[in-house]
N, C-alpha and C. Protein backbone atom coordinates (compact mmCIF):
# COMPACT_ATOMS: atom_id res chain seq x y z
N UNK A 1 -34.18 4.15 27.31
CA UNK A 1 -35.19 4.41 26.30
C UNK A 1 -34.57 5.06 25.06
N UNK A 2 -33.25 6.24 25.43
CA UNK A 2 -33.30 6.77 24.12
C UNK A 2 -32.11 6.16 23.35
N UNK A 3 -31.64 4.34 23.90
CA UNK A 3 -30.72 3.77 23.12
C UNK A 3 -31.37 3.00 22.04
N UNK A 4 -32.76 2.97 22.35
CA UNK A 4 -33.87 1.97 20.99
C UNK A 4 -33.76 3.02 19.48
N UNK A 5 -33.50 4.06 19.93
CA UNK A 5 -33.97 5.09 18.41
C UNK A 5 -35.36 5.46 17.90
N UNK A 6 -36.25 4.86 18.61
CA UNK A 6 -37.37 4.73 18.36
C UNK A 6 -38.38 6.11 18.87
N UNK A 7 -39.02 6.34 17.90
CA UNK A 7 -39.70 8.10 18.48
C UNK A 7 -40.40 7.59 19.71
N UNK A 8 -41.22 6.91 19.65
CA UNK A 8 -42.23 6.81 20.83
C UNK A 8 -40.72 6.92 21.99
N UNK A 9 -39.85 5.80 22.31
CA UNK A 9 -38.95 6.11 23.44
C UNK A 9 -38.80 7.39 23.44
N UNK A 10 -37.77 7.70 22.49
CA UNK A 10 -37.34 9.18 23.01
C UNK A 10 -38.67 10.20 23.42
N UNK A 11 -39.74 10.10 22.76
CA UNK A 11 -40.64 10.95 23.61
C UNK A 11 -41.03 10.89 24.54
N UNK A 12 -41.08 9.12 25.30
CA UNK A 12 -41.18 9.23 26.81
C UNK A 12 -40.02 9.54 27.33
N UNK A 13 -38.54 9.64 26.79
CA UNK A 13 -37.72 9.75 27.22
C UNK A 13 -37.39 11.07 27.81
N UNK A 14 -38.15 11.72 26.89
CA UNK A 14 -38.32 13.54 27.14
C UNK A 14 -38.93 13.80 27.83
N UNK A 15 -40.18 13.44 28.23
CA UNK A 15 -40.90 13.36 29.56
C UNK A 15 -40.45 13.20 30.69
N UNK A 16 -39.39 12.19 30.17
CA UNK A 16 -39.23 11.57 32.15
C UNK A 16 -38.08 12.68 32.11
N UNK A 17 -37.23 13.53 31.29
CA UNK A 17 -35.73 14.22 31.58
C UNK A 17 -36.51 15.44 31.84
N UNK A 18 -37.59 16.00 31.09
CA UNK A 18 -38.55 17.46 31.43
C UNK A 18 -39.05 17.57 33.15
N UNK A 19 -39.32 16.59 33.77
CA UNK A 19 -39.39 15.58 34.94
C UNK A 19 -38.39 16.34 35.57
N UNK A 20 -37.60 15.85 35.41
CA UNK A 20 -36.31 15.63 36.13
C UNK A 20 -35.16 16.84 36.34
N UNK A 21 -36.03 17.79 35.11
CA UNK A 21 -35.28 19.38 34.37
C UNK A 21 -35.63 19.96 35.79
N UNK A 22 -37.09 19.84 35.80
CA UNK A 22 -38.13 20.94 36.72
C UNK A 22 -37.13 20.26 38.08
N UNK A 23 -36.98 19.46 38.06
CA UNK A 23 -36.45 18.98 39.62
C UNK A 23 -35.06 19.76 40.36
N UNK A 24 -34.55 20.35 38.88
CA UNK A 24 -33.14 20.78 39.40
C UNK A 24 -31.90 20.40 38.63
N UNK A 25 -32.29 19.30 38.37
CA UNK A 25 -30.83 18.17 37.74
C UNK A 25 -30.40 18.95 36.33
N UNK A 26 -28.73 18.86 36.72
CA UNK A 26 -28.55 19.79 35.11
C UNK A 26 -28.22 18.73 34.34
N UNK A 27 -28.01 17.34 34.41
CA UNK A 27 -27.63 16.71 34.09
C UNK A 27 -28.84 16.02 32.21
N UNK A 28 -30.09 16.58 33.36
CA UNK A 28 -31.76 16.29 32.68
C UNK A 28 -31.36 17.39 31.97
N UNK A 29 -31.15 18.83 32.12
CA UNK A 29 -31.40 19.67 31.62
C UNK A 29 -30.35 19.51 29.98
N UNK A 30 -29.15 19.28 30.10
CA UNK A 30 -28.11 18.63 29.39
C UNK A 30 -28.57 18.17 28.16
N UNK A 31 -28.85 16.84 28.62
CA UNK A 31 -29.53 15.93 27.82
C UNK A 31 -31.32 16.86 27.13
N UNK A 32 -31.87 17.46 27.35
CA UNK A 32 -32.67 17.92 26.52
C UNK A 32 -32.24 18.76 25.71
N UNK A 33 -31.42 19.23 26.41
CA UNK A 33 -30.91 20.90 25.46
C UNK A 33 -29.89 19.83 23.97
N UNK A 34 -29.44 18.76 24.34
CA UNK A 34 -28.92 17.68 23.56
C UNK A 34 -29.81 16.87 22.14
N UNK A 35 -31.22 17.21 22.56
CA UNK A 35 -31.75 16.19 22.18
C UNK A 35 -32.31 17.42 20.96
N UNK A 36 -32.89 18.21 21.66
CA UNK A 36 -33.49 19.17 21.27
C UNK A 36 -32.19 19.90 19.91
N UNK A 37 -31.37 19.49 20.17
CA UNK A 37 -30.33 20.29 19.08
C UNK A 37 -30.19 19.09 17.82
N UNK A 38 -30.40 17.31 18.28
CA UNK A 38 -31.36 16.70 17.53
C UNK A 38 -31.83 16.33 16.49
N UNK A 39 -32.81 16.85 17.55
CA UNK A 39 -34.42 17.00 16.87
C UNK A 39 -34.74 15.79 17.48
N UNK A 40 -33.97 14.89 18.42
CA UNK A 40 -35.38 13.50 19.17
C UNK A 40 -36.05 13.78 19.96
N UNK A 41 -37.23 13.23 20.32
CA UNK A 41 -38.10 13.45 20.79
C UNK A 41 -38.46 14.97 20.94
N UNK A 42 -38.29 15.84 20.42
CA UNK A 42 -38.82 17.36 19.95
C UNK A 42 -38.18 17.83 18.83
N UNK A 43 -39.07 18.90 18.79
CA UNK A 43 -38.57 19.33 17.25
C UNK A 43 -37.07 19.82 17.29
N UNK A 44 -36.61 19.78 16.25
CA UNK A 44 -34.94 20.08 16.53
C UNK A 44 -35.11 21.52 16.44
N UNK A 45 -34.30 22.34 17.18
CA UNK A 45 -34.23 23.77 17.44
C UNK A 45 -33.19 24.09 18.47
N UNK A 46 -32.01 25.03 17.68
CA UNK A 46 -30.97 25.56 18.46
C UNK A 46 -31.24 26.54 19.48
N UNK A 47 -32.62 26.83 19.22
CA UNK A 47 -32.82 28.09 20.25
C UNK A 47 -33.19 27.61 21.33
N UNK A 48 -34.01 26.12 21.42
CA UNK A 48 -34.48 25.54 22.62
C UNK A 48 -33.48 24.96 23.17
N UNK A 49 -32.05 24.18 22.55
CA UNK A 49 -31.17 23.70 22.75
C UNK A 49 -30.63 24.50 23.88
N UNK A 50 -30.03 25.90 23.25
CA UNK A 50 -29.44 26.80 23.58
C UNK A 50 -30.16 27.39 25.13
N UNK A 51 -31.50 27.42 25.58
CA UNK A 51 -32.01 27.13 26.68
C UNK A 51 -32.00 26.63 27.15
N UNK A 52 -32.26 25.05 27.05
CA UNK A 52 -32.06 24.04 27.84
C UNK A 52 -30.27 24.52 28.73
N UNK A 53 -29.10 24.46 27.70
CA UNK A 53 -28.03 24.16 28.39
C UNK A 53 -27.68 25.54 28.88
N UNK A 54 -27.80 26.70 28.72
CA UNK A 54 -27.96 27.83 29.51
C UNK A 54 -28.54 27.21 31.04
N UNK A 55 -29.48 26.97 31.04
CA UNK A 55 -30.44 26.43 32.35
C UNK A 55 -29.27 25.22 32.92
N UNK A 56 -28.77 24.81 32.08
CA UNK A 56 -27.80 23.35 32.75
C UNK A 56 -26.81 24.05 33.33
N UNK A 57 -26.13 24.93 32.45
CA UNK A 57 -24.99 26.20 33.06
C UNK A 57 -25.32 26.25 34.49
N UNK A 58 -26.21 26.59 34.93
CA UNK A 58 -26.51 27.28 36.21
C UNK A 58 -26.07 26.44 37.08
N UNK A 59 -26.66 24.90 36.84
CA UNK A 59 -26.14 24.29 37.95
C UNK A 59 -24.89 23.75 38.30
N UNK A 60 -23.88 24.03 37.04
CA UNK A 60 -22.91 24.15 37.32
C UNK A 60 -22.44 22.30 36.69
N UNK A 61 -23.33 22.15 35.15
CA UNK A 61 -22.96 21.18 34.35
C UNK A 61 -21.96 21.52 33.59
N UNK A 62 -20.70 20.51 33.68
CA UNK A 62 -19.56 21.52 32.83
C UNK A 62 -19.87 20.64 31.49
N UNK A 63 -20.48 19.54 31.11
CA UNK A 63 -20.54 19.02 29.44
C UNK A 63 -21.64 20.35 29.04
N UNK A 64 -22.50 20.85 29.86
CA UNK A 64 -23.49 22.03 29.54
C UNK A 64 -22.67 23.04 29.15
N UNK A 65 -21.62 23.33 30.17
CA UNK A 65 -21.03 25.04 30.18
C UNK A 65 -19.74 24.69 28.40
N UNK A 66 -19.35 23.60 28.49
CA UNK A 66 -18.83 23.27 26.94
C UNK A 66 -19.81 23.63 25.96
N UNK A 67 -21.17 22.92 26.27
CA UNK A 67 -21.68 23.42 24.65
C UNK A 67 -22.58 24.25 24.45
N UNK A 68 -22.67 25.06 25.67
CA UNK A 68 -23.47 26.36 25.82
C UNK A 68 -22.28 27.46 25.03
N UNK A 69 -20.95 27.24 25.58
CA UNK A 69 -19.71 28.23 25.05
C UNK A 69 -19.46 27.78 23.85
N UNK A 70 -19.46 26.75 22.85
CA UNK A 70 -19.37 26.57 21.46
C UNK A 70 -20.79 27.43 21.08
N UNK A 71 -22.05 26.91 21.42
CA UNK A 71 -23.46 27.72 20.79
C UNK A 71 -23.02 29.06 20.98
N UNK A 72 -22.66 29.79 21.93
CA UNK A 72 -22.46 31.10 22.40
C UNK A 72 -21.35 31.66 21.40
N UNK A 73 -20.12 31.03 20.59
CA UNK A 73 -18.60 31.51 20.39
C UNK A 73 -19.36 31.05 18.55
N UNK A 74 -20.09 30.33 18.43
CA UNK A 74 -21.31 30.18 17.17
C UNK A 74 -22.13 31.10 16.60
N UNK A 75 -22.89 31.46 17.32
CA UNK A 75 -24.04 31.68 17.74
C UNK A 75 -25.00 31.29 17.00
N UNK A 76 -24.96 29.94 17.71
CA UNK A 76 -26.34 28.53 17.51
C UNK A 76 -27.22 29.05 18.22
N UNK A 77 -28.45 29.16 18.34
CA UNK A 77 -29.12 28.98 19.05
C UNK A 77 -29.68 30.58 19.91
N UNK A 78 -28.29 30.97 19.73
CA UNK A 78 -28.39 32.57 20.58
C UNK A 78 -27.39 33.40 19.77
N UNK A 79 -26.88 35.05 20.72
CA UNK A 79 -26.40 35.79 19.51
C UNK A 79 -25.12 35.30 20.01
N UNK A 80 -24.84 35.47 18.95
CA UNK A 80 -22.70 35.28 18.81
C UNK A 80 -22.40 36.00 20.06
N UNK A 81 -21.65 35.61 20.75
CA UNK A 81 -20.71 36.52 21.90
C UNK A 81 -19.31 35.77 22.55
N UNK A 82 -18.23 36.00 21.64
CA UNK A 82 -17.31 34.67 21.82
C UNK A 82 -16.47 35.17 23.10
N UNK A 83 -16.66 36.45 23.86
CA UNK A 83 -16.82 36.58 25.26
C UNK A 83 -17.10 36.09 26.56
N UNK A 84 -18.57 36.14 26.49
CA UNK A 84 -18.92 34.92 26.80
C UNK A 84 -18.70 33.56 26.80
N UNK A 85 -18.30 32.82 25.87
CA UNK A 85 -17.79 31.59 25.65
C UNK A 85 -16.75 31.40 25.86
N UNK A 86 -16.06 32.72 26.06
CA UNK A 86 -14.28 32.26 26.23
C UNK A 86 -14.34 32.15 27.87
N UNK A 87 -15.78 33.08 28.83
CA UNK A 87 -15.48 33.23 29.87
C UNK A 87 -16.07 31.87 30.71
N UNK A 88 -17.08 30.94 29.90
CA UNK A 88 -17.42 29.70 29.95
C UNK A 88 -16.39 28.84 30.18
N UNK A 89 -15.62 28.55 28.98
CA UNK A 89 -14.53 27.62 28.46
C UNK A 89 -13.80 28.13 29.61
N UNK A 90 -13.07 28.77 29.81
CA UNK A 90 -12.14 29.50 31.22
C UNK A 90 -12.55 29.09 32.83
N UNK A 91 -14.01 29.01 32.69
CA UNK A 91 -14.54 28.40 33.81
C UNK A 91 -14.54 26.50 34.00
N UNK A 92 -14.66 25.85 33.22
CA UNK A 92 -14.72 24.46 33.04
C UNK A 92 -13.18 23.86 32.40
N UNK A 93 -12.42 24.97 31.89
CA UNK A 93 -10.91 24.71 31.83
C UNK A 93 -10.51 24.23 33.68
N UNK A 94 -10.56 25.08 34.25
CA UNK A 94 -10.40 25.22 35.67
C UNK A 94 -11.18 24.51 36.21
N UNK A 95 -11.95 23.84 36.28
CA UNK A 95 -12.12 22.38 36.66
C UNK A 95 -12.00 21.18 36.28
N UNK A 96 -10.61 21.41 35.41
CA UNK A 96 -10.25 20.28 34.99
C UNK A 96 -11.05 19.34 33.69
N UNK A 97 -11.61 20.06 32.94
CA UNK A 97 -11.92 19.43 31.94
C UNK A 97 -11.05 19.39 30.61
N UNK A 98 -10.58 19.10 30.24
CA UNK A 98 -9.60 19.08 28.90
C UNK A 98 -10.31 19.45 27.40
N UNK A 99 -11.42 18.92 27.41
CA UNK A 99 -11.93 19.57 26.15
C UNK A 99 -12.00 21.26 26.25
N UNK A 100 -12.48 21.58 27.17
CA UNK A 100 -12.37 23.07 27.82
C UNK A 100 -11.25 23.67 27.87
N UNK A 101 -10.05 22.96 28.43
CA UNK A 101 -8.90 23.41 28.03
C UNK A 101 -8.42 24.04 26.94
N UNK A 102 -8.97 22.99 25.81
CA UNK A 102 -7.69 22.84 24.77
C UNK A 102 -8.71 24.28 24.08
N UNK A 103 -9.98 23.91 24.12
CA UNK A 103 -10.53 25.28 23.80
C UNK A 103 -10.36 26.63 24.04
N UNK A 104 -9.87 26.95 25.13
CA UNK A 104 -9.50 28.33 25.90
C UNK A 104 -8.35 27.98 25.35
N UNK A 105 -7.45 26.88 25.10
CA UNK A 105 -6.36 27.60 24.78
C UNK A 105 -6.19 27.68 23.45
N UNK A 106 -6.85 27.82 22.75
CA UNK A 106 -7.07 28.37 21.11
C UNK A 106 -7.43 29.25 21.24
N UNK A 107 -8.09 30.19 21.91
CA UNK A 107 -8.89 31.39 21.97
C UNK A 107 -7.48 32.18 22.82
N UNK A 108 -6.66 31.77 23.30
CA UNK A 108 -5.60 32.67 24.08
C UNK A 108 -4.80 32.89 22.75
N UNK A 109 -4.57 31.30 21.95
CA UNK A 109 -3.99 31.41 20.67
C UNK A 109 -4.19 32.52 19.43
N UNK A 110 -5.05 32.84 19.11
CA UNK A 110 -5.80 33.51 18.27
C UNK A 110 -6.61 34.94 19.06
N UNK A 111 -6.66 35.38 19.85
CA UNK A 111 -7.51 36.24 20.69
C UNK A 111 -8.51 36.27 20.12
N UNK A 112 -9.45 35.18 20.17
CA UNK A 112 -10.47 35.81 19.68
C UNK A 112 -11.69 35.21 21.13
N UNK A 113 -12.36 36.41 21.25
CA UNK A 113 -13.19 36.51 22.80
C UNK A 113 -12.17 36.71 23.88
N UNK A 114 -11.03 36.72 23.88
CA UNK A 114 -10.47 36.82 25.06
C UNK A 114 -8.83 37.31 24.42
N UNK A 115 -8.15 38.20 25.13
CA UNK A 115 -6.64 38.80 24.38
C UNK A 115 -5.95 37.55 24.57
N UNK A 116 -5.09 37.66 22.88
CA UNK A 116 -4.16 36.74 22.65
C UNK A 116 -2.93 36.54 23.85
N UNK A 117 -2.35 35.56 23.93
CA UNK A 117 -1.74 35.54 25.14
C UNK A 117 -0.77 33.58 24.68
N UNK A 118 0.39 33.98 24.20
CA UNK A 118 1.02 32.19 24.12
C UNK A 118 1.25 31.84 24.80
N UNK A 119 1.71 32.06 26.53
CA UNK A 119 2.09 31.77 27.28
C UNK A 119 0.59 30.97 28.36
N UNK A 120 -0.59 31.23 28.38
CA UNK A 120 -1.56 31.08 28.76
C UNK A 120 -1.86 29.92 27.35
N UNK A 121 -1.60 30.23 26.41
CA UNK A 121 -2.57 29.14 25.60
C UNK A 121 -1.54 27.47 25.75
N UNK A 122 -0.11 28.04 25.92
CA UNK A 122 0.43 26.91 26.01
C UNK A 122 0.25 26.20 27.38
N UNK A 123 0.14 27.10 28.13
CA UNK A 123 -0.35 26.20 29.51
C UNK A 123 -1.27 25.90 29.80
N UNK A 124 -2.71 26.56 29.22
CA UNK A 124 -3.90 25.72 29.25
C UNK A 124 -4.01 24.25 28.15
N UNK A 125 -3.22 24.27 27.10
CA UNK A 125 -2.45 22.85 26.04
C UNK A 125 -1.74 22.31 27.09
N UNK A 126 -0.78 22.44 27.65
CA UNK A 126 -0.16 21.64 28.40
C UNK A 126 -1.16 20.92 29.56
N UNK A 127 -2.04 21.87 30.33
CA UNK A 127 -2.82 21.11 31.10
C UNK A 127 -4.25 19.44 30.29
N UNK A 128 -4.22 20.23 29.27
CA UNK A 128 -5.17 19.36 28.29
C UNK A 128 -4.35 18.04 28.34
N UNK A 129 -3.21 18.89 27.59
CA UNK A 129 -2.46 17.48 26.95
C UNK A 129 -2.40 16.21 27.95
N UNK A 130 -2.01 16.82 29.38
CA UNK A 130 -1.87 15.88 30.69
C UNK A 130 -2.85 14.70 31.09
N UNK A 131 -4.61 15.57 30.75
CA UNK A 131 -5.56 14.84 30.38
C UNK A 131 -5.73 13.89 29.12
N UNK A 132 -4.76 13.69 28.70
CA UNK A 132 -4.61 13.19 27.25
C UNK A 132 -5.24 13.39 25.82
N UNK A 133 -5.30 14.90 25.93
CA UNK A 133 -5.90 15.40 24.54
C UNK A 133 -4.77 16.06 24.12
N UNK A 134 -4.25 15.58 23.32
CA UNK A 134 -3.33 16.16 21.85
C UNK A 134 -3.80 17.50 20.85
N UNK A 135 -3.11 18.22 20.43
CA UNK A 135 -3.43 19.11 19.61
C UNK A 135 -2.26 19.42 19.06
N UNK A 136 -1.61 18.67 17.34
CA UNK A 136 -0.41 19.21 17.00
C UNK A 136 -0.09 20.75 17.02
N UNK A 137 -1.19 21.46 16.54
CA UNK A 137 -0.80 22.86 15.91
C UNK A 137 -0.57 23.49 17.73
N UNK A 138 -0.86 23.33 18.48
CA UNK A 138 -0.91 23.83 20.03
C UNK A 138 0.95 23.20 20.46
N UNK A 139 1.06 22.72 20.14
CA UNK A 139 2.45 21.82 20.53
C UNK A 139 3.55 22.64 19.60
N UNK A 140 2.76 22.79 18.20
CA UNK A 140 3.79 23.95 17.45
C UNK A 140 3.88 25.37 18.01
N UNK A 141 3.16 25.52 18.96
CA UNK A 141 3.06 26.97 19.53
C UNK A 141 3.67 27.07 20.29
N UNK A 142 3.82 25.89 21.38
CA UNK A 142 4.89 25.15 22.37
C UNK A 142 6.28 25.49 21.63
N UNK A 143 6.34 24.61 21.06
CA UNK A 143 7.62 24.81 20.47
C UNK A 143 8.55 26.01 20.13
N UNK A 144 7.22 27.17 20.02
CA UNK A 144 8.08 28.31 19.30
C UNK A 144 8.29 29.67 20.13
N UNK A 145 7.39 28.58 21.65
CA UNK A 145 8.62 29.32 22.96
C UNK A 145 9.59 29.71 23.53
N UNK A 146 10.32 30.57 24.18
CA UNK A 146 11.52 30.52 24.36
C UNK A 146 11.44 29.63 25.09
N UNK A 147 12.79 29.13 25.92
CA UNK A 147 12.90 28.05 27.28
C UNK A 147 12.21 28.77 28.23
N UNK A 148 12.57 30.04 28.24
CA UNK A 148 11.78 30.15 29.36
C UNK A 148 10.19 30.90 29.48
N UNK A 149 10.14 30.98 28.26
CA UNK A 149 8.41 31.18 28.34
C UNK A 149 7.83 29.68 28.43
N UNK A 150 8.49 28.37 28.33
CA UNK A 150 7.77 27.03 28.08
C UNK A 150 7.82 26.92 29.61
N UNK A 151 8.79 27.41 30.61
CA UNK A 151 8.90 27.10 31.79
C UNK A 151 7.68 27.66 32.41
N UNK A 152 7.50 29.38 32.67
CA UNK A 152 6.49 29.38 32.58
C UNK A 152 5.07 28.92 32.56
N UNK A 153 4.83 28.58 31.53
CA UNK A 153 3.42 27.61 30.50
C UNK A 153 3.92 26.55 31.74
N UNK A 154 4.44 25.58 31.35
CA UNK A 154 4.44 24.28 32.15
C UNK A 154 4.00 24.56 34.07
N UNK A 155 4.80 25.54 34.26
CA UNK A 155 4.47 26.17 36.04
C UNK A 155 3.23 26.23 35.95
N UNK A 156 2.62 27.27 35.42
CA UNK A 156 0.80 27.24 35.29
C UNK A 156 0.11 26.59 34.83
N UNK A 157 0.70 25.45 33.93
CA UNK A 157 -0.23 24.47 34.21
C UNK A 157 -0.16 23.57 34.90
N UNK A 158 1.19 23.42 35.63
CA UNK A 158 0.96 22.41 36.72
C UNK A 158 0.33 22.85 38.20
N UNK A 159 0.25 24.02 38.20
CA UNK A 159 -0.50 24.93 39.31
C UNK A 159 -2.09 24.39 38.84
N UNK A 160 -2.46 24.66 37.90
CA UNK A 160 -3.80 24.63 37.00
C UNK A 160 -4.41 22.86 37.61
N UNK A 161 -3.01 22.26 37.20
CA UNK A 161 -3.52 20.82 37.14
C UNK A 161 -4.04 20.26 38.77
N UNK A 162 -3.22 20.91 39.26
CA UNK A 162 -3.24 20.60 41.05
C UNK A 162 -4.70 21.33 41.67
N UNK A 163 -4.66 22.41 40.99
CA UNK A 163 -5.85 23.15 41.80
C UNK A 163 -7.03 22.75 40.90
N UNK A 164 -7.07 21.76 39.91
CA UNK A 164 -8.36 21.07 39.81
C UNK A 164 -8.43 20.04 40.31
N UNK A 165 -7.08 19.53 40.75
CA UNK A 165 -7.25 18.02 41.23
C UNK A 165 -7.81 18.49 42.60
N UNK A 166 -7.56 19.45 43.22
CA UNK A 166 -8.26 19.46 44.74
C UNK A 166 -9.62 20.02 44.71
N UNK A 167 -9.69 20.56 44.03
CA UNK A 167 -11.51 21.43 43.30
C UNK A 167 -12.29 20.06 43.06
N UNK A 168 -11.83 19.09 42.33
CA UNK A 168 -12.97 18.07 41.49
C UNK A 168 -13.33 16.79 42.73
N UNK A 169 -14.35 16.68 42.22
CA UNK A 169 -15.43 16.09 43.20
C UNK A 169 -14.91 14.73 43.26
């Protein structure tokens, strides 16, 4: 329904995912808090957004716990707390998501929500990169490792990479 573009779809479309919210599924919950940031089929609003994927958080949606920790490290929708978001991103890094990765490891880069740390940001980049997300300026940070702080980085993230491969569903 909500590939027509058409309001009437997306508003039954919102129905049947509101449906499906109450049922449990964070997946429903996702997609409203998505829609709702929008504006299809409801009015656009970061604050409802920002509910919806809070509520998706719970069940343990990691595209939710990504853009609940950008709204949160923002503060779209709710108050700024890039704490929070770093402790999000840190959680869905570790299950192997790479967008999550490369995010925590900018925030190790820069300390901001969480203490600076290159050795952690290059190995949460290195685990990304594995997933095949690139980040030049993260690779320049790489670079300006010693050998053996890159050894390091590379050990934890190949620890990182293994203990999501046995974690993911």
């Amino acid at each position: 329904m909500l590939a027509t573009g058409q309001a009437e779809d997306d508003s039954r479309a919102v129905q049947s995912l509101e449906i499906a919210a109450k049922g449990g599924i964070g997946d429903a919950m996702h997609a409203l808090g998505t829609l709702a940031k929008q504006g299809r089929g409801l009015p656009k609003s970061d604050v409802v957004a920002a509910e919806w994927m809070a509520k998706a958080v719970q069940t343990g949606n990691i595209p939710a716990e990504i853009e609940y920790a950008i709204m949160l490290f923002n503060g779209s929708g709710v108050t700024r707390d890039e704490t929070a978001a770093a402790k999000l991103f840190l959680r869905a890094a570790g299950k192997g998501n790479p967008i999550a990765q490369n995010r925590i490891a900018r925030l190790y880069q820069i300390g901001r929500g969480i203490p600076p740390d290159s050795i952690e940001a290059a190995a949460w980049h290195l685990a990304a990169r594995a997933r095949g997300l690139d980040d030049p300026a993260l690779d320049q940070l790489f670079d300006r490792l010693t050998p053996e702080q890159q050894s390091r980085a590379a050990r934890l993230a190949a620890d990182r990479i293994e203990g999501a491969a046995l974690t993911s569903p």
